[in-house]
N, C-alpha and C. Protein backbone atom coordinates (compact mmCIF):
# COMPACT_ATOMS: atom_id res chain seq x y z
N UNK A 1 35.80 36.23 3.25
CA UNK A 1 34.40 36.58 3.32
C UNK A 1 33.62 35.70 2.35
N UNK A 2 32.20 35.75 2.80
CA UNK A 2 31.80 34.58 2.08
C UNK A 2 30.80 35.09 0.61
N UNK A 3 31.36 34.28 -0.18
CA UNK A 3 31.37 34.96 -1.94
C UNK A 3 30.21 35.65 -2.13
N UNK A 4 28.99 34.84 -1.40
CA UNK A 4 27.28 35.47 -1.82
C UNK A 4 27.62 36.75 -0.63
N UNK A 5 27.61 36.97 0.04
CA UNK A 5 27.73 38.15 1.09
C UNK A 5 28.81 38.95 0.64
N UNK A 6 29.79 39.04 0.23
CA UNK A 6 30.24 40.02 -0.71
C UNK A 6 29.83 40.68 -1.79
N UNK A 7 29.25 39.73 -2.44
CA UNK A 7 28.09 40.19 -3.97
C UNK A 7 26.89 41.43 -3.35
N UNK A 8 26.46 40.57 -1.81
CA UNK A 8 25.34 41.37 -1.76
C UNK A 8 25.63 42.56 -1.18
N UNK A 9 27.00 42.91 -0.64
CA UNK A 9 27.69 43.96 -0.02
C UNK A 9 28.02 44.98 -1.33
N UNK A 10 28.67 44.48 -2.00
CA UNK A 10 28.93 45.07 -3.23
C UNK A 10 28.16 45.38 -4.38
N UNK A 11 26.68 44.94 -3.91
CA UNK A 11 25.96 45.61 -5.06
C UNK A 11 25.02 45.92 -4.34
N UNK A 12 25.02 47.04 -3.06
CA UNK A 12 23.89 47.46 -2.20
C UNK A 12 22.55 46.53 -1.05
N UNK A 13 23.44 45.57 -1.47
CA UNK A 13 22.44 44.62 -0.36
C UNK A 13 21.38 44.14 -1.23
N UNK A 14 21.87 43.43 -2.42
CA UNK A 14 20.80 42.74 -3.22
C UNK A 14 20.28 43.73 -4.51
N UNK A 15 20.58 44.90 -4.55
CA UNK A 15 19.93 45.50 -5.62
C UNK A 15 20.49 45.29 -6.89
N UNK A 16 20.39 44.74 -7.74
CA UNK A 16 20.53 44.31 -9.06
C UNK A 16 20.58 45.62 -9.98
N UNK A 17 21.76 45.95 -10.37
CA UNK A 17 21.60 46.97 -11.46
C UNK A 17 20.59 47.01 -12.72
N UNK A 18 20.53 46.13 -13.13
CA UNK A 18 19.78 45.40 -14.93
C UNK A 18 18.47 45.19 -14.11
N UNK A 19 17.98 45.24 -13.02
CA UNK A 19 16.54 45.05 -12.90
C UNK A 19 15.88 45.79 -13.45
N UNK A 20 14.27 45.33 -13.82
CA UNK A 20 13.94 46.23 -14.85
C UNK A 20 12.35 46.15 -14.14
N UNK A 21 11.90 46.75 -13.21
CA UNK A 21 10.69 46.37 -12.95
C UNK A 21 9.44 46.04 -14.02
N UNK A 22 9.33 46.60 -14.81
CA UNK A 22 8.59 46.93 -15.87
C UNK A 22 8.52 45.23 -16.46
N UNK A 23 9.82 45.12 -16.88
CA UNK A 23 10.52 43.48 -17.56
C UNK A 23 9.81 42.50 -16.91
N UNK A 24 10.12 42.79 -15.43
CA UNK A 24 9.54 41.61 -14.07
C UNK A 24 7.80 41.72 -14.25
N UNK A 25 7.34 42.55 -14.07
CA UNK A 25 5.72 42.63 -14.23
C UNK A 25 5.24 41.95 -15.18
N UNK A 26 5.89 42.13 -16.62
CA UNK A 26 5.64 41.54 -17.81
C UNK A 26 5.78 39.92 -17.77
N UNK A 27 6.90 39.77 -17.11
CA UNK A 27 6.68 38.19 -16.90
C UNK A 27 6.12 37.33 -15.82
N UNK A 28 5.64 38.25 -14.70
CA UNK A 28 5.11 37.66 -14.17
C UNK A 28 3.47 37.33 -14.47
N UNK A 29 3.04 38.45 -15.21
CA UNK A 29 1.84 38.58 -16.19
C UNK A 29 1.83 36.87 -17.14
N UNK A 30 2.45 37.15 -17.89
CA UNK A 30 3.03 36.05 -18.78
C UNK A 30 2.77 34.67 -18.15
N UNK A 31 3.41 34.64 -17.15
CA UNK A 31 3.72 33.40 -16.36
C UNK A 31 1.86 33.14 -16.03
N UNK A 32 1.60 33.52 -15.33
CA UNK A 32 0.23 33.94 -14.57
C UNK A 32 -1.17 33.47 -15.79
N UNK A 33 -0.74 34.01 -17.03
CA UNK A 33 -1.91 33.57 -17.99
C UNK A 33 -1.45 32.41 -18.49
N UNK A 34 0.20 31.50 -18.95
CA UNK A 34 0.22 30.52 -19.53
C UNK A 34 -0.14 29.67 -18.25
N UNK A 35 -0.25 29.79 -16.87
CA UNK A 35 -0.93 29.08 -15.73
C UNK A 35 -2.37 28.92 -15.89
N UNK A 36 -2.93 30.05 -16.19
CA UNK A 36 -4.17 30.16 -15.83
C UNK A 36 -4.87 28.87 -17.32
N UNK A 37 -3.96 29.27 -18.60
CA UNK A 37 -4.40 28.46 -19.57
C UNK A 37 -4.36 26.92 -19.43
N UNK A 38 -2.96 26.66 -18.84
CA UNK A 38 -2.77 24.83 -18.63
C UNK A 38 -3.69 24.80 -17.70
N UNK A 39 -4.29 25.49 -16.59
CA UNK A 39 -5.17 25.20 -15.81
C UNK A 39 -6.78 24.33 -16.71
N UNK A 40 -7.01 25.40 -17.23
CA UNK A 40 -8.66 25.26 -18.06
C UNK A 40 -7.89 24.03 -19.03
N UNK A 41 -7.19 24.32 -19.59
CA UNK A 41 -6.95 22.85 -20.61
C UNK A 41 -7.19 21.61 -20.01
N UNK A 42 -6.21 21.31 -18.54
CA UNK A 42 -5.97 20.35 -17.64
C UNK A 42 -7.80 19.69 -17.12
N UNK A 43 -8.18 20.88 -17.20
CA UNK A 43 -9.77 20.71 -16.50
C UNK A 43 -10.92 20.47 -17.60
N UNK A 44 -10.29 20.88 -19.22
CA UNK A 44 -11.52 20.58 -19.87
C UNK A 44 -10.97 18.31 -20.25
N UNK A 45 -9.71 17.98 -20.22
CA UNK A 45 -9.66 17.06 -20.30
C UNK A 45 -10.03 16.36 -18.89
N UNK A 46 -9.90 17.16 -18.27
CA UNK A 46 -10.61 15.48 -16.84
C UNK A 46 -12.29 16.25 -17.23
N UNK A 47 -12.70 16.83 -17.63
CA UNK A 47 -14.09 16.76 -17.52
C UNK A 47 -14.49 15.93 -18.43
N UNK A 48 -14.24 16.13 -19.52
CA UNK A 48 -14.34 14.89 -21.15
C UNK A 48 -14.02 13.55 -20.32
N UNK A 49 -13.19 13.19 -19.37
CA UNK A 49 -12.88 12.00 -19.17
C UNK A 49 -14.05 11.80 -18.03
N UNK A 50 -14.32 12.27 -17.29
CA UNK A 50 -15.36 12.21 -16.29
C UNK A 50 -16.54 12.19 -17.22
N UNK A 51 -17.19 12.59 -18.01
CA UNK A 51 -18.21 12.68 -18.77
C UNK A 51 -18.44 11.45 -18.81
N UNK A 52 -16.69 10.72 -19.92
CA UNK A 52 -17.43 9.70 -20.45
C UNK A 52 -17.26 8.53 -19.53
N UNK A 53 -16.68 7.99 -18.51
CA UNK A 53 -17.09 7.46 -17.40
C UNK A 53 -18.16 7.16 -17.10
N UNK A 54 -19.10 8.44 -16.15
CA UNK A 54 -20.14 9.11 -15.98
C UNK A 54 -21.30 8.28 -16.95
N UNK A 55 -21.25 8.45 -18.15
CA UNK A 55 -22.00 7.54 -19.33
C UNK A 55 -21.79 6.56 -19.68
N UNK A 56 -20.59 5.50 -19.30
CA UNK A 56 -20.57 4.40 -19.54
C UNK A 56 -21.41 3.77 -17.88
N UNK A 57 -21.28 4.38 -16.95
CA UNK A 57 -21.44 3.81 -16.05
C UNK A 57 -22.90 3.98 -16.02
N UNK A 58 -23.81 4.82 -16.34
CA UNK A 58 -25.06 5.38 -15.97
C UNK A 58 -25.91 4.08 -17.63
N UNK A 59 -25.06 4.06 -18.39
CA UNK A 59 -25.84 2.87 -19.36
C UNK A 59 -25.28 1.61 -18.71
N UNK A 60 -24.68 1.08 -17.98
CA UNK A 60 -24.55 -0.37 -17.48
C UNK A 60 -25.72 -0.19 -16.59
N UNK A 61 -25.50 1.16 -15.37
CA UNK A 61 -27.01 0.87 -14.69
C UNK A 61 -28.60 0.66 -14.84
N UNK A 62 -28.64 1.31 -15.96
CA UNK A 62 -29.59 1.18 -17.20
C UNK A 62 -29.75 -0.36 -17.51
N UNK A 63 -28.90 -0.88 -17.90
CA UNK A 63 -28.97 -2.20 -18.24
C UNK A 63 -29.05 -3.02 -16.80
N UNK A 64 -28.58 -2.73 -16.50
CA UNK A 64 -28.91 -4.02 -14.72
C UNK A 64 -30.39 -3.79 -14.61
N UNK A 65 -30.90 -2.75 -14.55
CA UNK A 65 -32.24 -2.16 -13.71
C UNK A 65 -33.30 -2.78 -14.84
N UNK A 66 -33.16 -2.91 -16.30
CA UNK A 66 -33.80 -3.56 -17.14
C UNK A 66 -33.07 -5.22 -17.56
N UNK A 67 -32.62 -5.73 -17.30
CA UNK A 67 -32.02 -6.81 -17.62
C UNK A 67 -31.70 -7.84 -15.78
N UNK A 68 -31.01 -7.18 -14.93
CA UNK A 68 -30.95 -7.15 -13.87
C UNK A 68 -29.38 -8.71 -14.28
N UNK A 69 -28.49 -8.35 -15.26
CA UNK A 69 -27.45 -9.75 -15.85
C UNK A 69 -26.09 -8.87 -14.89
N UNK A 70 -25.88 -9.48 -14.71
CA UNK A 70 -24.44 -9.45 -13.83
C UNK A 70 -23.27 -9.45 -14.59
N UNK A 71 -22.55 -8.68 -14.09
CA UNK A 71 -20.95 -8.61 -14.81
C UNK A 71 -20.67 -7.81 -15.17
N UNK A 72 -19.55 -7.14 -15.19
CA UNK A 72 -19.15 -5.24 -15.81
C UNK A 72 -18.68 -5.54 -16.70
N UNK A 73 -17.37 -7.06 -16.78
CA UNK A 73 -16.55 -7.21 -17.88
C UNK A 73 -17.60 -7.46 -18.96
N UNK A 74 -18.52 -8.18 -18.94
CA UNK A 74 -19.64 -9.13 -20.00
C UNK A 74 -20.54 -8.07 -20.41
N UNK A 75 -20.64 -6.54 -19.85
CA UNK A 75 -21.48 -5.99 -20.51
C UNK A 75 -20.80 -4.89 -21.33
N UNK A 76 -19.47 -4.54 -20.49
CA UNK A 76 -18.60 -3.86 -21.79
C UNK A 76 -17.61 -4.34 -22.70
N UNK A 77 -17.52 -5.42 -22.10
CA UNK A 77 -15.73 -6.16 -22.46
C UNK A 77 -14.77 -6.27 -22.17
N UNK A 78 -13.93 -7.21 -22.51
CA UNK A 78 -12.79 -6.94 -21.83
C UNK A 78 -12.04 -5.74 -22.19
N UNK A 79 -11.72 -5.49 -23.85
CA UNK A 79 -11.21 -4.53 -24.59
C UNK A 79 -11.68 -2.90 -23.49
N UNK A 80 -12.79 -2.66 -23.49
CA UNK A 80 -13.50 -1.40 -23.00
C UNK A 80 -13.13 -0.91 -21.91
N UNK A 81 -13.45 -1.91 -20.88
CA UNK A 81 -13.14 -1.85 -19.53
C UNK A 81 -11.49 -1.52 -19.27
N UNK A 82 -10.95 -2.38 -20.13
CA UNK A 82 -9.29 -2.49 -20.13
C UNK A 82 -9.11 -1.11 -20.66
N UNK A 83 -9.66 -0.74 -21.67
CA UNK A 83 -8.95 0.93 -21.90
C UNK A 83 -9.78 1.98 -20.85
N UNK A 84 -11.16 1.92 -20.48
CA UNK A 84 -11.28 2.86 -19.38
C UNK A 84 -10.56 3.16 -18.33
N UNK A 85 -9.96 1.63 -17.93
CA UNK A 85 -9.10 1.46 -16.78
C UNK A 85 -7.79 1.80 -16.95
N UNK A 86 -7.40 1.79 -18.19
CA UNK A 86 -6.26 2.67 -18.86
C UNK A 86 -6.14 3.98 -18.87
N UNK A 87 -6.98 4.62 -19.21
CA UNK A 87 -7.34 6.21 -19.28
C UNK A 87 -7.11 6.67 -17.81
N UNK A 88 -7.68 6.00 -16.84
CA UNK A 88 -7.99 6.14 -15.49
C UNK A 88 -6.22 6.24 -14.96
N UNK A 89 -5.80 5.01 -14.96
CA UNK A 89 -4.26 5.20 -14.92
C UNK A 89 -3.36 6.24 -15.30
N UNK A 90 -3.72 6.16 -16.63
CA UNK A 90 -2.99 7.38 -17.61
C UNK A 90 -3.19 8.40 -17.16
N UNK A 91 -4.07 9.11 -16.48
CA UNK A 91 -4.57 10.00 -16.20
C UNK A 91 -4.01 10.91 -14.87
N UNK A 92 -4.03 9.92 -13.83
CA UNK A 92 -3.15 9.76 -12.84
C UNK A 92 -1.43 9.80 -12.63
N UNK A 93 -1.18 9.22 -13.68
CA UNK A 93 0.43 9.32 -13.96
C UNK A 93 0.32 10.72 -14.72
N UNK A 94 -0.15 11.27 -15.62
CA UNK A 94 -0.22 12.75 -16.06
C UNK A 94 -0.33 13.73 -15.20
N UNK A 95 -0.89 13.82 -14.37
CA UNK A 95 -0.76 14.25 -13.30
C UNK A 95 -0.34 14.27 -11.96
N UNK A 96 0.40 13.24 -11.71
CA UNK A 96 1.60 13.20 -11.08
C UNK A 96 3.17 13.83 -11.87
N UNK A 97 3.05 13.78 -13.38
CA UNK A 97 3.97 14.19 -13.83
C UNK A 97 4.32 16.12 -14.03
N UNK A 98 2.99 16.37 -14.21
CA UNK A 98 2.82 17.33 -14.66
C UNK A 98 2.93 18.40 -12.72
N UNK A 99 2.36 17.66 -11.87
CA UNK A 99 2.68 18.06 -10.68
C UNK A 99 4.31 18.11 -10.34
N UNK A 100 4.78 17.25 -10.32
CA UNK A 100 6.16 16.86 -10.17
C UNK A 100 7.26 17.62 -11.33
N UNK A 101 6.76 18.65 -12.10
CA UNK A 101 7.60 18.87 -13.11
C UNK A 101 7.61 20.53 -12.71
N UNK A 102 6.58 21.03 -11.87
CA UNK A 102 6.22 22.39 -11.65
C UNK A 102 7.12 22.84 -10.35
């Protein structure tokens, strides 16, 4: 006979002696708020990162519309652009990781 179908024969068809409903509620509680917390954390950092995006991009347009000079690299840099575009990446792999780990 096959080992899991004996277990579940022999202990009423799945009923677990040591279950503790009470135990189970508690952690599913548990579970449910440290979710709900990485949630808002996860969301106050892409908002900070969207913010500052959001404001680098809205002062370059600022500057075209008064200057009307061409170039994204020449008005932030190379350095700037290279770490926004970093963050942007980073950001993406964090969340592929953090998806992929759940």
């Amino acid at each position: 006979m096959n080992k899991d179908l004996s277990y579940l024969i022999k202990n009423k068809l799945g009923e677990d002696p040591n279950f503790n409903p009470a135990r189970n509620r508690a952690i599913v509680e548990s579970t449910i708020k440290a979710t709900e917390l990485n949630i808002k954390k996860r969301r106050k950092v892409f908002d900070d990162a969207i913010d500052e995006r959001a404001e680098a991009l809205a002062s370059y347009l600022m500057h075209l519309k008064a200057n009307k000079s061409a170039g994204v690299e020449r008005y932030f840099g190379r350095k700037l652009l290279a770490q926004l575009r970093g963050d942007e990446i980073k950001e993406r792999l964090m969340g592929a990781y953090a998806t992929q780990k759940q």
